[in-house]
C-alpha atoms as a PDB file:
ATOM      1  CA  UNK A   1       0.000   0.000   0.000  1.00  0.00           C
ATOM      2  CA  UNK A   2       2.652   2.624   0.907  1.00  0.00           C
ATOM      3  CA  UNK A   3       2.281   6.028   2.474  1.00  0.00           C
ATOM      4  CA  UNK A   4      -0.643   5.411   4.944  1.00  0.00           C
ATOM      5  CA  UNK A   5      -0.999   9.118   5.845  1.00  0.00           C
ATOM      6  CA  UNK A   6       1.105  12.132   6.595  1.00  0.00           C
ATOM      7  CA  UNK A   7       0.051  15.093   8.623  1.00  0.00           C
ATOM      8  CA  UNK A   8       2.020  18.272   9.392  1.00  0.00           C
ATOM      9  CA  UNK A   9       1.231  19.132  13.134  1.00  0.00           C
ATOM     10  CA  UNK A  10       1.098  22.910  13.965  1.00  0.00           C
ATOM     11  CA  UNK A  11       4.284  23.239  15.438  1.00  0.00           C
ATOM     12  CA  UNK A  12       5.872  22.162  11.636  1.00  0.00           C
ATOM     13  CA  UNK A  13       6.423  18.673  12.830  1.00  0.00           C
ATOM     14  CA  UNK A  14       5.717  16.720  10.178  1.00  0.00           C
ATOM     15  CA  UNK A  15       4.481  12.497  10.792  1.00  0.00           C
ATOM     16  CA  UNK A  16       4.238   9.777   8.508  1.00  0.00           C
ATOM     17  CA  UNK A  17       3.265   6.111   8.598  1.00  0.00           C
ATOM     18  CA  UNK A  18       3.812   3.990   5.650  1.00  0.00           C
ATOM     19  CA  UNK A  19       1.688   0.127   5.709  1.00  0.00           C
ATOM     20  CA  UNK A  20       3.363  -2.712   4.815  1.00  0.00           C
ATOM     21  CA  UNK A  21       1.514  -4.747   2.272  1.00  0.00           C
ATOM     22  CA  UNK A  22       4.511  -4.989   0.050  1.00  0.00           C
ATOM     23  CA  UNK A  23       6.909  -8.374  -1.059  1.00  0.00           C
ATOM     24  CA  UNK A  24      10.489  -7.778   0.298  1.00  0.00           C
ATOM     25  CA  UNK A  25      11.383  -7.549  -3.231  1.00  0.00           C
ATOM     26  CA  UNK A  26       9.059  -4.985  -3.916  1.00  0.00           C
ATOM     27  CA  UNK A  27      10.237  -2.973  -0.849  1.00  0.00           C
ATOM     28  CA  UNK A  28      13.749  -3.410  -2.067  1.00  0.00           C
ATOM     29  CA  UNK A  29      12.824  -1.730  -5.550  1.00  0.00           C
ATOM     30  CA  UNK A  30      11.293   1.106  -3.314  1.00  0.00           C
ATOM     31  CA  UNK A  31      13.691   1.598  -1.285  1.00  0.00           C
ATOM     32  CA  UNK A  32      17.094   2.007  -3.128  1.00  0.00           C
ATOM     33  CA  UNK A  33      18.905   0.742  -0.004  1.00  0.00           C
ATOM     34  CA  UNK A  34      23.174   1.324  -0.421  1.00  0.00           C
ATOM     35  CA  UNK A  35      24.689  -1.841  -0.751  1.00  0.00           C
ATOM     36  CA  UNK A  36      26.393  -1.868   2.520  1.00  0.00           C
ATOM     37  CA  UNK A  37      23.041  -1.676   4.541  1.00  0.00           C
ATOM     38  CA  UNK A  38      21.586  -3.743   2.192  1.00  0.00           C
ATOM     39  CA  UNK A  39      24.201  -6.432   3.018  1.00  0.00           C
ATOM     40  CA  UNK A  40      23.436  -5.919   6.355  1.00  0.00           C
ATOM     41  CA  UNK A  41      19.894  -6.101   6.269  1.00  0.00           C
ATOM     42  CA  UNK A  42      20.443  -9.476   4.179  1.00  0.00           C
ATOM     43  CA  UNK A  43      21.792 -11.105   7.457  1.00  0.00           C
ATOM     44  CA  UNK A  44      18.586 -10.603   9.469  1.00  0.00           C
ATOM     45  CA  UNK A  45      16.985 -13.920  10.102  1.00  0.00           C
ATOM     46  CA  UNK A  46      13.309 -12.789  10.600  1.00  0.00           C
ATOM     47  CA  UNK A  47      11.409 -11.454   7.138  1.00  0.00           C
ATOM     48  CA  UNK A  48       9.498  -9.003   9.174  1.00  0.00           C
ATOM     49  CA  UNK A  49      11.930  -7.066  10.748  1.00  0.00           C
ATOM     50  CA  UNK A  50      13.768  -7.242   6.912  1.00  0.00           C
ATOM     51  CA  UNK A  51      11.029  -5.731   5.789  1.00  0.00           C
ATOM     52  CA  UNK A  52      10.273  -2.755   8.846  1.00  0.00           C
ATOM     53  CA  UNK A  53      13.679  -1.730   7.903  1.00  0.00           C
ATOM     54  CA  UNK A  54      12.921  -1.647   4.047  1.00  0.00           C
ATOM     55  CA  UNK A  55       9.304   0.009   4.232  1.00  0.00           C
ATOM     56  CA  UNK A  56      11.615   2.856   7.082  1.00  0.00           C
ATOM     57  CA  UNK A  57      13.982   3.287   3.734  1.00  0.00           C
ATOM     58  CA  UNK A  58      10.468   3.529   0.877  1.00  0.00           C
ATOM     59  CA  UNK A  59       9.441   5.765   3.704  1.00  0.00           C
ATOM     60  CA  UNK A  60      12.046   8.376   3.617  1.00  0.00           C
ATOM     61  CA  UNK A  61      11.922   8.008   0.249  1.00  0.00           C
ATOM     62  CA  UNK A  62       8.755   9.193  -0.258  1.00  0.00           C
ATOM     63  CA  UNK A  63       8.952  12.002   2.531  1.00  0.00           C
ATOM     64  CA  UNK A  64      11.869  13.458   1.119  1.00  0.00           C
ATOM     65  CA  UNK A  65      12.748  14.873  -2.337  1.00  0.00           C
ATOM     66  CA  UNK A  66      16.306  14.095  -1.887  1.00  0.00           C
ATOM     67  CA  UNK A  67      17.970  10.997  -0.978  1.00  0.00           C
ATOM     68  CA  UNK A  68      18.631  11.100   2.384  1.00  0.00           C
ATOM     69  CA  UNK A  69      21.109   8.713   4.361  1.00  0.00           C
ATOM     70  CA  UNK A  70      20.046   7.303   7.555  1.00  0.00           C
ATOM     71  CA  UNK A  71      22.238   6.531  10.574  1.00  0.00           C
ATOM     72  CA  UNK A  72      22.298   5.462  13.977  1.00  0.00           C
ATOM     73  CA  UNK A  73      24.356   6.996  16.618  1.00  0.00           C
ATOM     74  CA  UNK A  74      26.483   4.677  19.284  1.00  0.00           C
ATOM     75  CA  UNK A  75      23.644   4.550  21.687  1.00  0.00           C
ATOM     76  CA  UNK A  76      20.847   3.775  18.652  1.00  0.00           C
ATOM     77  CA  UNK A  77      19.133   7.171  18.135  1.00  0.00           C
ATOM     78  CA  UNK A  78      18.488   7.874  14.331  1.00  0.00           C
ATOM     79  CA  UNK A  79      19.954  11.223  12.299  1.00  0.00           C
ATOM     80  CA  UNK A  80      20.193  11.775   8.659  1.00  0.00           C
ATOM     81  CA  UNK A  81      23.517  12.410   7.457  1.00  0.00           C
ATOM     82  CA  UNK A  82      23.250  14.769   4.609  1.00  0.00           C
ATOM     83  CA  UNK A  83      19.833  16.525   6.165  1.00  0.00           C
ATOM     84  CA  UNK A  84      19.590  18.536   9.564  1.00  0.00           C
ATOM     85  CA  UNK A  85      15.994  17.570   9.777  1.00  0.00           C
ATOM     86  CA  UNK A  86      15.503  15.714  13.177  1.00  0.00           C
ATOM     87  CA  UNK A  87      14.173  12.217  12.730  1.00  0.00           C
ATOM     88  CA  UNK A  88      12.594  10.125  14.938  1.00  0.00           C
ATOM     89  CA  UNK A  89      10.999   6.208  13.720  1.00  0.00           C
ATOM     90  CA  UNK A  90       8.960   3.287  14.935  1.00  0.00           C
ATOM     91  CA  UNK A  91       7.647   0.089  13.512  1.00  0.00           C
ATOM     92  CA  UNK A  92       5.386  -2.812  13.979  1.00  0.00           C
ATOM     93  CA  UNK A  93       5.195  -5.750  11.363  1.00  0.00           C
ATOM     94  CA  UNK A  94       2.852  -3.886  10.118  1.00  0.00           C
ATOM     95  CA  UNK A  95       3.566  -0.073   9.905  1.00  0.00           C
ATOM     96  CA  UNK A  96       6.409   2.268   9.984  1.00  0.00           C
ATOM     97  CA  UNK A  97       6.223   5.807  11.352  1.00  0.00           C
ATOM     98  CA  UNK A  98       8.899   8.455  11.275  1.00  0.00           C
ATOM     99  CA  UNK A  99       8.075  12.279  12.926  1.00  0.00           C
ATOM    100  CA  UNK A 100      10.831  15.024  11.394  1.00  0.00           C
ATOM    101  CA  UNK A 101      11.206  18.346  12.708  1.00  0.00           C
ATOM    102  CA  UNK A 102      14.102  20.842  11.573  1.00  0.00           C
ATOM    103  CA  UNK A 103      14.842  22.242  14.447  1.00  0.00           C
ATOM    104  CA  UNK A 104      13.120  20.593  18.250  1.00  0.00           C
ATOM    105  CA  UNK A 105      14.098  17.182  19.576  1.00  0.00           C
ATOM    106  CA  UNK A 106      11.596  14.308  19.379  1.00  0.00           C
ATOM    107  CA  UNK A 107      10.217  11.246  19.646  1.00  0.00           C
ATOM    108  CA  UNK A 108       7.766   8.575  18.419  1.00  0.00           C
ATOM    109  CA  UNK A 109       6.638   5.174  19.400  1.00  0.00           C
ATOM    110  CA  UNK A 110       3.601   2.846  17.980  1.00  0.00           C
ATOM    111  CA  UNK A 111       2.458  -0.570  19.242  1.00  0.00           C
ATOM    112  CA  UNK A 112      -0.474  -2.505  17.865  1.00  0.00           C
ATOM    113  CA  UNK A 113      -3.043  -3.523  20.590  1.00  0.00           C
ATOM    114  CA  UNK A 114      -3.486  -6.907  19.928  1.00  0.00           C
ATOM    115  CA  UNK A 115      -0.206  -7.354  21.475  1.00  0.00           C
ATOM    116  CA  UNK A 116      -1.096  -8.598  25.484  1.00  0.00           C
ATOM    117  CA  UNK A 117       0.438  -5.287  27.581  1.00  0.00           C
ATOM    118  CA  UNK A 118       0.014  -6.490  31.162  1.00  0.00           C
ATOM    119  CA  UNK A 119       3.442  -6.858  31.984  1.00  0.00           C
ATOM    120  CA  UNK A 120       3.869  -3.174  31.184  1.00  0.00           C
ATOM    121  CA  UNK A 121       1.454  -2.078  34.164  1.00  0.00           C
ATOM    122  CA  UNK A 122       3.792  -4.017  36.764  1.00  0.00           C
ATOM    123  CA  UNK A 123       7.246  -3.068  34.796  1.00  0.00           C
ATOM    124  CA  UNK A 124       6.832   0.168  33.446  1.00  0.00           C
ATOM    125  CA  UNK A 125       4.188   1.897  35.426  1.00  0.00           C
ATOM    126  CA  UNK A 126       4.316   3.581  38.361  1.00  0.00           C
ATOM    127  CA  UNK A 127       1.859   2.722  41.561  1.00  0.00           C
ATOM    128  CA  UNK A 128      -0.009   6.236  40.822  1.00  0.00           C
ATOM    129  CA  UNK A 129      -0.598   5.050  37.403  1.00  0.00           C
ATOM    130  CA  UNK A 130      -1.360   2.033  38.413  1.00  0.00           C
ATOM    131  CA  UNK A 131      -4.519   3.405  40.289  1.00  0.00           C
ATOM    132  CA  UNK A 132      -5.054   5.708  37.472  1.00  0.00           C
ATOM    133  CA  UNK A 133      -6.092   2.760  35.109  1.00  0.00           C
ATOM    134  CA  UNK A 134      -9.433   2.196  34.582  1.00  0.00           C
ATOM    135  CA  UNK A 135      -9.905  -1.417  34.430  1.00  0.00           C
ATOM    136  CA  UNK A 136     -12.324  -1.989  31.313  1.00  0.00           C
ATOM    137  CA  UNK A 137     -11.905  -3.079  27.995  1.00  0.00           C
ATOM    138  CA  UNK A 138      -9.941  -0.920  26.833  1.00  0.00           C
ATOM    139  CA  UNK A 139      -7.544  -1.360  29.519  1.00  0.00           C
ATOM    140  CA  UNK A 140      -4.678  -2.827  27.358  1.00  0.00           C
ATOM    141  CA  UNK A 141      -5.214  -0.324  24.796  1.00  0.00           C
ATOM    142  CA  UNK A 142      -4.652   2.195  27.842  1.00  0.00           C
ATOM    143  CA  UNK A 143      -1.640   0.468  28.899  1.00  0.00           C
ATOM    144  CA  UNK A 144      -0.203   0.604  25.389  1.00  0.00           C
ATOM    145  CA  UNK A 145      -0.871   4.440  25.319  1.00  0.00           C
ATOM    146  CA  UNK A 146       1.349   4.266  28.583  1.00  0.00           C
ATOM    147  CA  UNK A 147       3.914   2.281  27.199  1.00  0.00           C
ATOM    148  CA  UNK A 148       3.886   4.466  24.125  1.00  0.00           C
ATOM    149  CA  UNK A 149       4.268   7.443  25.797  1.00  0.00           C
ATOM    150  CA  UNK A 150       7.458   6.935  27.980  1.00  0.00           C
ATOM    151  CA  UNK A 151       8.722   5.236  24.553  1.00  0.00           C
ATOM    152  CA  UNK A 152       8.695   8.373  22.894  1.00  0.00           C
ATOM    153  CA  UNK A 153       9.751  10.278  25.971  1.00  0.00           C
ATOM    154  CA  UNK A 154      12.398   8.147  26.434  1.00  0.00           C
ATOM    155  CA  UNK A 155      13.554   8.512  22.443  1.00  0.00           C
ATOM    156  CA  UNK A 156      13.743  12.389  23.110  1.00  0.00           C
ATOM    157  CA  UNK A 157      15.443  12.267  26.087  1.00  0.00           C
ATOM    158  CA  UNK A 158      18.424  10.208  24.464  1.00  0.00           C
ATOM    159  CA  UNK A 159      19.056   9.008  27.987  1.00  0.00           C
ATOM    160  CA  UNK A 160      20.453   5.308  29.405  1.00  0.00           C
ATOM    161  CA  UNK A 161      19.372   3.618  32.249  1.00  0.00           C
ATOM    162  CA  UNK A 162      16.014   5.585  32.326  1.00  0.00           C
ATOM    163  CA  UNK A 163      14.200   3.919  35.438  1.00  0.00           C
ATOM    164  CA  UNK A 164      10.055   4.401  33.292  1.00  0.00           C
ATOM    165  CA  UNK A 165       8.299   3.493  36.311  1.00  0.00           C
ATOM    166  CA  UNK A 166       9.848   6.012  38.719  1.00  0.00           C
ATOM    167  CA  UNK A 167      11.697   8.794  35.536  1.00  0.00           C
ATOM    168  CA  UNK A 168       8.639   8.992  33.213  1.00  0.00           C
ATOM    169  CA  UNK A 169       5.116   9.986  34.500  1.00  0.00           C
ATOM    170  CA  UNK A 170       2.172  10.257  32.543  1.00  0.00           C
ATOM    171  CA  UNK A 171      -1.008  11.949  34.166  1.00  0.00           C
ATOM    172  CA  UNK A 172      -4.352  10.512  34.410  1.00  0.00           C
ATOM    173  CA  UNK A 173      -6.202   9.986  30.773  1.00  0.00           C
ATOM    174  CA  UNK A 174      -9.057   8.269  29.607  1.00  0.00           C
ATOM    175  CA  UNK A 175      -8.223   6.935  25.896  1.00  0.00           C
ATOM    176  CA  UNK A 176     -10.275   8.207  23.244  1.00  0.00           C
ATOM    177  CA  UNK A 177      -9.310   8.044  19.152  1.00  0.00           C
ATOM    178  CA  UNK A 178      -6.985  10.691  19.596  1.00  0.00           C
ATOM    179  CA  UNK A 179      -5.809  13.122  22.021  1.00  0.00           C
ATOM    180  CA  UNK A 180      -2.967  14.691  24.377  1.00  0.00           C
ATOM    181  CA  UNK A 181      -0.938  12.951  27.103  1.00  0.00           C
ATOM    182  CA  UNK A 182       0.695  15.402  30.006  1.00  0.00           C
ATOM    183  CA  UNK A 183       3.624  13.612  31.078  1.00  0.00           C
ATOM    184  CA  UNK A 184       7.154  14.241  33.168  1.00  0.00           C
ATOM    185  CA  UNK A 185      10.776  13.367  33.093  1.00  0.00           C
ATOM    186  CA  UNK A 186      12.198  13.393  36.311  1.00  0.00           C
ATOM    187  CA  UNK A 187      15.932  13.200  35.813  1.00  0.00           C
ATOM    188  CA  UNK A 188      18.524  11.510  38.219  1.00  0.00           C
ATOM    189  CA  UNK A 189      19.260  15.245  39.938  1.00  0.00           C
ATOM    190  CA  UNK A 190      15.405  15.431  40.419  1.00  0.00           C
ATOM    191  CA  UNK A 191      15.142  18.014  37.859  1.00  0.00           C
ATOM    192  CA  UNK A 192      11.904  17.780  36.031  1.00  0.00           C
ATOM    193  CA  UNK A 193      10.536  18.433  32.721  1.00  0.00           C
ATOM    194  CA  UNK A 194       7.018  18.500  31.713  1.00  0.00           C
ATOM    195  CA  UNK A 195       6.124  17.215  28.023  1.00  0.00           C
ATOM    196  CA  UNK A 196       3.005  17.456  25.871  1.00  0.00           C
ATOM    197  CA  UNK A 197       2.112  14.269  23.882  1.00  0.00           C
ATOM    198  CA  UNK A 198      -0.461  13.741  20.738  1.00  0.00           C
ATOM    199  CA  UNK A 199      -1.703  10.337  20.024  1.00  0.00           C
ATOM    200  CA  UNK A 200      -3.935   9.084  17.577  1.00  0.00           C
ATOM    201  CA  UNK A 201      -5.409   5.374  17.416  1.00  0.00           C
ATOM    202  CA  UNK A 202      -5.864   3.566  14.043  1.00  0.00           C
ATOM    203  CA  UNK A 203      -6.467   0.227  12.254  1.00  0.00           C
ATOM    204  CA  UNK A 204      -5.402  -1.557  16.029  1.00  0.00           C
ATOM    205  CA  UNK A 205      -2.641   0.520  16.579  1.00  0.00           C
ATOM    206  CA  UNK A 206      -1.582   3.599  18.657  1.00  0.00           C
ATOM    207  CA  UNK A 207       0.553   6.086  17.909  1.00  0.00           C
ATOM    208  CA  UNK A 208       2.323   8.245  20.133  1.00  0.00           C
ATOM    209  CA  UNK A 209       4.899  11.497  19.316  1.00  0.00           C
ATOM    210  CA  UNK A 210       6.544  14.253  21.445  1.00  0.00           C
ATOM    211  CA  UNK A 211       8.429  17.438  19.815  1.00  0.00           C
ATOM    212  CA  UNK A 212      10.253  20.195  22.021  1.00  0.00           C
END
C-alpha cells in the first residue's frame, strides 16, 4: 500500500506512517537501499523485521525529495547524514512511522493492541498510574498508550538507564481516538521536565509522538 498518511502538526512537525503490504522484493525496488546496509539487512533472520527496515527506507523516500542517508548513533538514536531535519521512527510488522522536525528534539513510538500489555502495568508503570487505570476493555489499549508514551519520551530524552516506572510519568487519561498525554521526566538530579504528547489510534494501533 505505501504512504498510509502524513500530517504536518502545527508546530511544523511533520508524521508519517507507511503500511506494509509490500513483497520484500518490492520494498527493495522502493527503497534504493546502499549496498552496505543492504548487506546488512540481508543477514537478518526474521522477514518481518527485513522488511520494517525496508518500508523505514520507501518511507524516507517518499517524505523526502532528496535521498537522504540514515544513521544510527552509538547509543541507537536515528539522524540523517546529509539533512539537519531531526528524525525520529517506529515500527510494527505492520507499519512504519517516522516524525521530522528541523529544528526541536523528538520522539515517536507505535504498538499494535493486539499485542497482550500487562506486563507493562507491573514493569513500566508507576503505583499512581497504576490506580489511574481504569480497568475496562480498553484497559490494554490504555496500557499501550502508557507504554507508548514513555517510549517516545524516552527517544527524546536520548538518555540510558532511564528507570520508566519512577523517571517517566504520565497523568491521568481516559483513551479516546486521539488526544494529548501530560507527562514528566524526572531526571537523576530530580530536575523535572514537563512534556506534551499527541496520540492518535488507528487500524489496532496507537501512535504516540513528542516534539520540544
Amino acid at each position: 500500500m505505501g504512504l498510509y498518511f502524513r500530517k504536518t502538526l502545527d508546530n511544523k512537525a511533520e508524521v508519517s506512517v507507511w503500511k506494509i503490504t509490500e513483497t520484500e522484493e518490492e520494498l527493495i525496488q522502493l527503497s534504493s537501499v546502499p549496498s552496505d546496509e543492504m548487506e546488512e539487512i540481508s543477514l537478518i533472520r526474521n522477514e518481518n523485521m527485513r522488511k520494517q527496515r525496508l518500508a523505514v527506507r520507501a518511507l524516507l523516500n517518499e517524505v523526502f525529495e532528496d535521498k537522504v542517508y540514515l544513521s544510527h548513533h552509538d547509543n541507537g538514536k536515528p539522524f540523517l547524514e546529509n539533512c539537519i531535519t531531526n528524525i525520529s521512527i517506529t515500527h510494527t510488522d505492520r507499519y512504519v512511522a517516522i516524525i521530522t522536525h528541523q529544528e526541536e528534539d523528538l520522539g515517536i513510538d507505535m504498538e499494535s493492541v493486539d499485542r497482550d500489555f500487562s506486563t507493562v502495568k507491573e514493569k513500566a508503570l508507576s503505583e499512581d498510574e497504576r490506580e489511574d487505570l481504569d480497568e475496562d476493555d480498553r484497559l490494554n489499549e490504555q496500557l499501550a498508550l502508557y507504554w507508548c508514551a514513555k517510549e517516545a519520551i524516552f527517544k527524546r530524552m536520548s538518555q540510558s538507564k532511564v528507570d520508566f516506572a519512577e523517571q517517566i510519568r504520565v497523568k491521568r487519561f481516559n483513551p479516546k481516538d486521539e488526544g494529548e498525554l501530560d507527562a514528566t521526566f524526572i531526571h537523576k538530579d530530580g530536575y523535572e521536565e514537563d512534556f506534551e504528547l499527541s496520540y492518535i489510534t488507528f487500524d489496532r494501533h496507537v501512535l504516540v509522538w513528542v516534539v520540544g
